[in-house]
N, C-alpha and C. Protein backbone atom coordinates (compact mmCIF):
# COMPACT_ATOMS: atom_id res chain seq x y z
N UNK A 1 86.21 -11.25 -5.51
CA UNK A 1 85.46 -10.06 -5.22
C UNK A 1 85.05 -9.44 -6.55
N UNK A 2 83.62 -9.17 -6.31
CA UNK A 2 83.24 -8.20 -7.46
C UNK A 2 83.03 -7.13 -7.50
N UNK A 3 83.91 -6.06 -7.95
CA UNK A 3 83.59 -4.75 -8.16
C UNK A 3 83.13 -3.91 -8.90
N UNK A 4 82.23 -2.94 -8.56
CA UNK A 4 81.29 -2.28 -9.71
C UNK A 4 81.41 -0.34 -9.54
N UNK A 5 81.51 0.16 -10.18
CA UNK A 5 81.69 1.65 -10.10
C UNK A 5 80.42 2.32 -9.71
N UNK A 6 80.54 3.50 -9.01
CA UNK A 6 79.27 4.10 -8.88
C UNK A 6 78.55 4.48 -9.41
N UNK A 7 78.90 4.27 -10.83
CA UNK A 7 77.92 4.41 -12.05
C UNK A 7 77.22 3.19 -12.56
N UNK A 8 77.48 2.20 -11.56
CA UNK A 8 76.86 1.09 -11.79
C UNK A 8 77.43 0.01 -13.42
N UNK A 9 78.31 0.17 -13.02
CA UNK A 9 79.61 -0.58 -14.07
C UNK A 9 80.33 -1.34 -13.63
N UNK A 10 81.04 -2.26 -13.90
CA UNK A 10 81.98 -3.09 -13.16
C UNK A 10 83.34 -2.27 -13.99
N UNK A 11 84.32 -2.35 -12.46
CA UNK A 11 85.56 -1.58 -13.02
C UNK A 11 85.77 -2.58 -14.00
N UNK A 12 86.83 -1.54 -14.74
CA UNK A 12 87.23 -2.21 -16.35
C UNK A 12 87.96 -3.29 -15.58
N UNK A 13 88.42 -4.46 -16.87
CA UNK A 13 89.27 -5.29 -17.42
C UNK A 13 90.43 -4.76 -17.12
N UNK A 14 91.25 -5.25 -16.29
CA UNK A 14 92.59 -4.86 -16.65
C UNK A 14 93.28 -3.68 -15.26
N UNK A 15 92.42 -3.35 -14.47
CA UNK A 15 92.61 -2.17 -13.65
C UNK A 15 93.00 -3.24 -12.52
N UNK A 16 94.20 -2.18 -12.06
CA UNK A 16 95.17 -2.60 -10.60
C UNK A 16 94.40 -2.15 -9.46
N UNK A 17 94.08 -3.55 -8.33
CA UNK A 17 93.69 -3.50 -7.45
C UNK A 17 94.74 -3.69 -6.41
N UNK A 18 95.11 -2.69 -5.63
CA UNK A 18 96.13 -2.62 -4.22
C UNK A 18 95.59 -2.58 -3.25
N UNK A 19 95.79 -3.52 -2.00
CA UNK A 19 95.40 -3.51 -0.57
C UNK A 19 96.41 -1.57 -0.07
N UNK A 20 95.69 -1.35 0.28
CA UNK A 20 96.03 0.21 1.09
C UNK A 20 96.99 -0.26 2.29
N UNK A 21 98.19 0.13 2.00
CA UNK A 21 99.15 -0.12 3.34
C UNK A 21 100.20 -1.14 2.52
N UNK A 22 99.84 -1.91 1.67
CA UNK A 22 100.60 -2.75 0.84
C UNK A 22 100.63 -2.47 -0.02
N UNK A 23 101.81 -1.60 -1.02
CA UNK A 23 102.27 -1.38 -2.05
C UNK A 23 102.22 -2.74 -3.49
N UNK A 24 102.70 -3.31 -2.38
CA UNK A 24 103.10 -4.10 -3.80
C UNK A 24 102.14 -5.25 -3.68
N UNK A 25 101.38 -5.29 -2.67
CA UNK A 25 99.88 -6.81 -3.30
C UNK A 25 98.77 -5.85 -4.35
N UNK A 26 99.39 -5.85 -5.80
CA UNK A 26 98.54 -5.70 -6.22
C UNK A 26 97.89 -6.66 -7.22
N UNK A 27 96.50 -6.52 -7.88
CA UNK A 27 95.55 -7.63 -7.52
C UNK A 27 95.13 -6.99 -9.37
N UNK A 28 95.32 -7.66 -10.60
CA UNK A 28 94.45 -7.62 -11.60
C UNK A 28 93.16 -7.85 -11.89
N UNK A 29 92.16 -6.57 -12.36
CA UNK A 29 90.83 -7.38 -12.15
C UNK A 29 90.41 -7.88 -13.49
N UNK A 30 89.76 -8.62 -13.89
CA UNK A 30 89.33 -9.44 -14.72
C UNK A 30 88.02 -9.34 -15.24
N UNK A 31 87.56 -10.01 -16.14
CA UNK A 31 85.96 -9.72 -16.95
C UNK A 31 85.21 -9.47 -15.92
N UNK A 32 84.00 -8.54 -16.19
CA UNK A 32 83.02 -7.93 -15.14
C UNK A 32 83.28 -7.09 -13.93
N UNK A 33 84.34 -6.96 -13.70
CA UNK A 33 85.49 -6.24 -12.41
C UNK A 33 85.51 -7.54 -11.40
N UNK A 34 85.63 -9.00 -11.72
CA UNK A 34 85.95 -9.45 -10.94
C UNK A 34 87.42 -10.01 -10.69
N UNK A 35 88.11 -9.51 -9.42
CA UNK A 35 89.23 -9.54 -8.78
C UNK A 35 89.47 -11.01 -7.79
N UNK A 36 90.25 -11.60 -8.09
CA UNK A 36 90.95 -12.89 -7.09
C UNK A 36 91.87 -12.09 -6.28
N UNK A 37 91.16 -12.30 -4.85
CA UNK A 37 92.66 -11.45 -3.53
C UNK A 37 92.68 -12.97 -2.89
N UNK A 38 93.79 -12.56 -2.38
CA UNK A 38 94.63 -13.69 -1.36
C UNK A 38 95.22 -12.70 -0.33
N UNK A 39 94.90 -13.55 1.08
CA UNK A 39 95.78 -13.06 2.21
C UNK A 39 94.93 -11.63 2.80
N UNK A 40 94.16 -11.02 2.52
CA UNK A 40 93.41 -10.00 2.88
C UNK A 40 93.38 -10.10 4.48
N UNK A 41 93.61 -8.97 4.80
CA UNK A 41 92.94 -9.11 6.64
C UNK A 41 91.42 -8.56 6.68
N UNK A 42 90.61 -9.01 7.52
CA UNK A 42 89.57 -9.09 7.59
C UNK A 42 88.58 -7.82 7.17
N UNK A 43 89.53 -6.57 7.43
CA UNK A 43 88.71 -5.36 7.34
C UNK A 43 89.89 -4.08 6.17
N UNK A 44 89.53 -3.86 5.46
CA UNK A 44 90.33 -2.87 5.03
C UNK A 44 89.91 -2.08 3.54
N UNK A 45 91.07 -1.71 2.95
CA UNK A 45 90.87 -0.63 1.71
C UNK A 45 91.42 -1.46 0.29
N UNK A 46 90.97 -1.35 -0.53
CA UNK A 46 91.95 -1.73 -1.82
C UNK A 46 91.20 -0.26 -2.98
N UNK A 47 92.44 0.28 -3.52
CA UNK A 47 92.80 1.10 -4.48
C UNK A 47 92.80 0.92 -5.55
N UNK A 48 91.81 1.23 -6.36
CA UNK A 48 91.57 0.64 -7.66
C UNK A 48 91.89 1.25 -8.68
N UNK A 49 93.31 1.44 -9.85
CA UNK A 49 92.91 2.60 -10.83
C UNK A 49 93.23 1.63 -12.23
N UNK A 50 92.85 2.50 -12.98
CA UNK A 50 92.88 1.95 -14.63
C UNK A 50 93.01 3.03 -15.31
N UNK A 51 93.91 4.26 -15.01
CA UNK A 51 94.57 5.83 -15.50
C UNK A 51 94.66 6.43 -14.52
N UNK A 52 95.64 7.47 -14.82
CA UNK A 52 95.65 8.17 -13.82
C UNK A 52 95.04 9.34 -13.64
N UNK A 53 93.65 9.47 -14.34
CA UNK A 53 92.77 11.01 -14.13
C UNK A 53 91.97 10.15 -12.88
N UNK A 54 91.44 11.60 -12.26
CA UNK A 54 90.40 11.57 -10.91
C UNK A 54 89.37 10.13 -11.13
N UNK A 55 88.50 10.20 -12.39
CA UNK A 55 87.45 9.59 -12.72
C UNK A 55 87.60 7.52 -13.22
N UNK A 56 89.68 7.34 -12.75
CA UNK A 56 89.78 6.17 -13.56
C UNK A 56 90.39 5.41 -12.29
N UNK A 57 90.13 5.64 -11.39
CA UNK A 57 90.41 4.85 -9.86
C UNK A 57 89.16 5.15 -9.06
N UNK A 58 89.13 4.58 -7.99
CA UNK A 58 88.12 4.82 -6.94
C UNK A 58 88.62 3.85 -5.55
N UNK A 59 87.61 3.77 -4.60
CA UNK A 59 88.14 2.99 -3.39
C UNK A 59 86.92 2.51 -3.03
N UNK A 60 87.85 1.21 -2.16
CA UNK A 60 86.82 -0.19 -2.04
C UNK A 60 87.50 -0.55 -0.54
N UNK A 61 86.10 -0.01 0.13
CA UNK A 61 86.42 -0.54 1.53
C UNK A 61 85.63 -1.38 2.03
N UNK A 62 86.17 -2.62 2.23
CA UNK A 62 85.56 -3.84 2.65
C UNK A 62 85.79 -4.34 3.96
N UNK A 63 84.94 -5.62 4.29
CA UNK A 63 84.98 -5.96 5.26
C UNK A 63 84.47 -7.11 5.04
N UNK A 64 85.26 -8.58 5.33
CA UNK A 64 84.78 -9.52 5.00
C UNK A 64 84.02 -10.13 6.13
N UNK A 65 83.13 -11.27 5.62
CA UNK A 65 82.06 -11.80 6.35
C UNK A 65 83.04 -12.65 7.54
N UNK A 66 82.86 -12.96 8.84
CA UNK A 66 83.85 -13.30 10.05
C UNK A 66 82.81 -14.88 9.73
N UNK A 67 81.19 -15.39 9.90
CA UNK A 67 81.26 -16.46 9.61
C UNK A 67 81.61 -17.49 8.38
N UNK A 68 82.15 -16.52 7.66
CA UNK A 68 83.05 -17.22 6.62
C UNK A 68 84.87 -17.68 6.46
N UNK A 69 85.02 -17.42 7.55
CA UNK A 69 86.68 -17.02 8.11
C UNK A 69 87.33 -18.08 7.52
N UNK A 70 86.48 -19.69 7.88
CA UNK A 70 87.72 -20.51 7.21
C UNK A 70 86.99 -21.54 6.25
N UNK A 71 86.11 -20.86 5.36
CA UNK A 71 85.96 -21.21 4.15
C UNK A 71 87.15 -21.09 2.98
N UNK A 72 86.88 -21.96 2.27
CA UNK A 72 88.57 -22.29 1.60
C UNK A 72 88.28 -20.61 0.02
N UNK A 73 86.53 -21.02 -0.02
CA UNK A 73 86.92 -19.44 -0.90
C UNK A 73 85.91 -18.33 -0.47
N UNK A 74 85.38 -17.18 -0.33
CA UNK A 74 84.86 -16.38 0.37
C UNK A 74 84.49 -15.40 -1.50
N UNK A 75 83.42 -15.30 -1.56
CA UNK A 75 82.58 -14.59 -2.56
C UNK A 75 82.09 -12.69 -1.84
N UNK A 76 82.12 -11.96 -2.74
CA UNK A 76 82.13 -10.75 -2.03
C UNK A 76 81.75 -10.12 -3.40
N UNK A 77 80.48 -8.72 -3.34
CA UNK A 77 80.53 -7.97 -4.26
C UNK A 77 80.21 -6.76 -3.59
N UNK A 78 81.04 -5.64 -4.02
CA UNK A 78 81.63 -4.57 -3.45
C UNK A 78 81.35 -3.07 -4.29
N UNK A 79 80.90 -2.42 -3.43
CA UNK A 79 81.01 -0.81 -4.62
C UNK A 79 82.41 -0.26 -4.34
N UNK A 80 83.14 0.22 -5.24
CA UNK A 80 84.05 0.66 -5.74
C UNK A 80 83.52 2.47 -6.28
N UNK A 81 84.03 3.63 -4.95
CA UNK A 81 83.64 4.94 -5.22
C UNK A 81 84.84 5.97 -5.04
């Protein structure tokens, strides 16, 4: 998944991505804000921060594509607000 800020940025390098409801799947994102998830259920939230002021997290509510269900990898780019 690729995530980009509403300023039209990809979240930083380095910022913790958490599925909402699951504490502990959290998910490092990588050059350009792109994030590798595993195990996702089809519809939900992931919590994105990289500090802890207002302006250094945001939220990413997705919903993945259903005719892609059992493709072995599933591509996604996402706003992050």
């Amino acid at each position: 998944m690729t995530l980009t800020q509403a300023n039209g940025q990809p979240v930083p390098f380095g910022a913790i991505a958490n599925v909402e409801g699951h504490p502990g799947r959290g998910y490092i994102v990588g050059d350009a804000g792109q994030v590798y998830l595993t195990g996702l259920e089809s519809k939900g939230n992931l919590i994105v921060k990289w500090g802890e002021a207002t302006d250094q997290m945001c939220l990413v509510k997705y919903s993945l594509p259903s005719n892609e269900a059992n493709s072995v990898v599933i591509t996604s780019e996402q706003d992050c607000n």
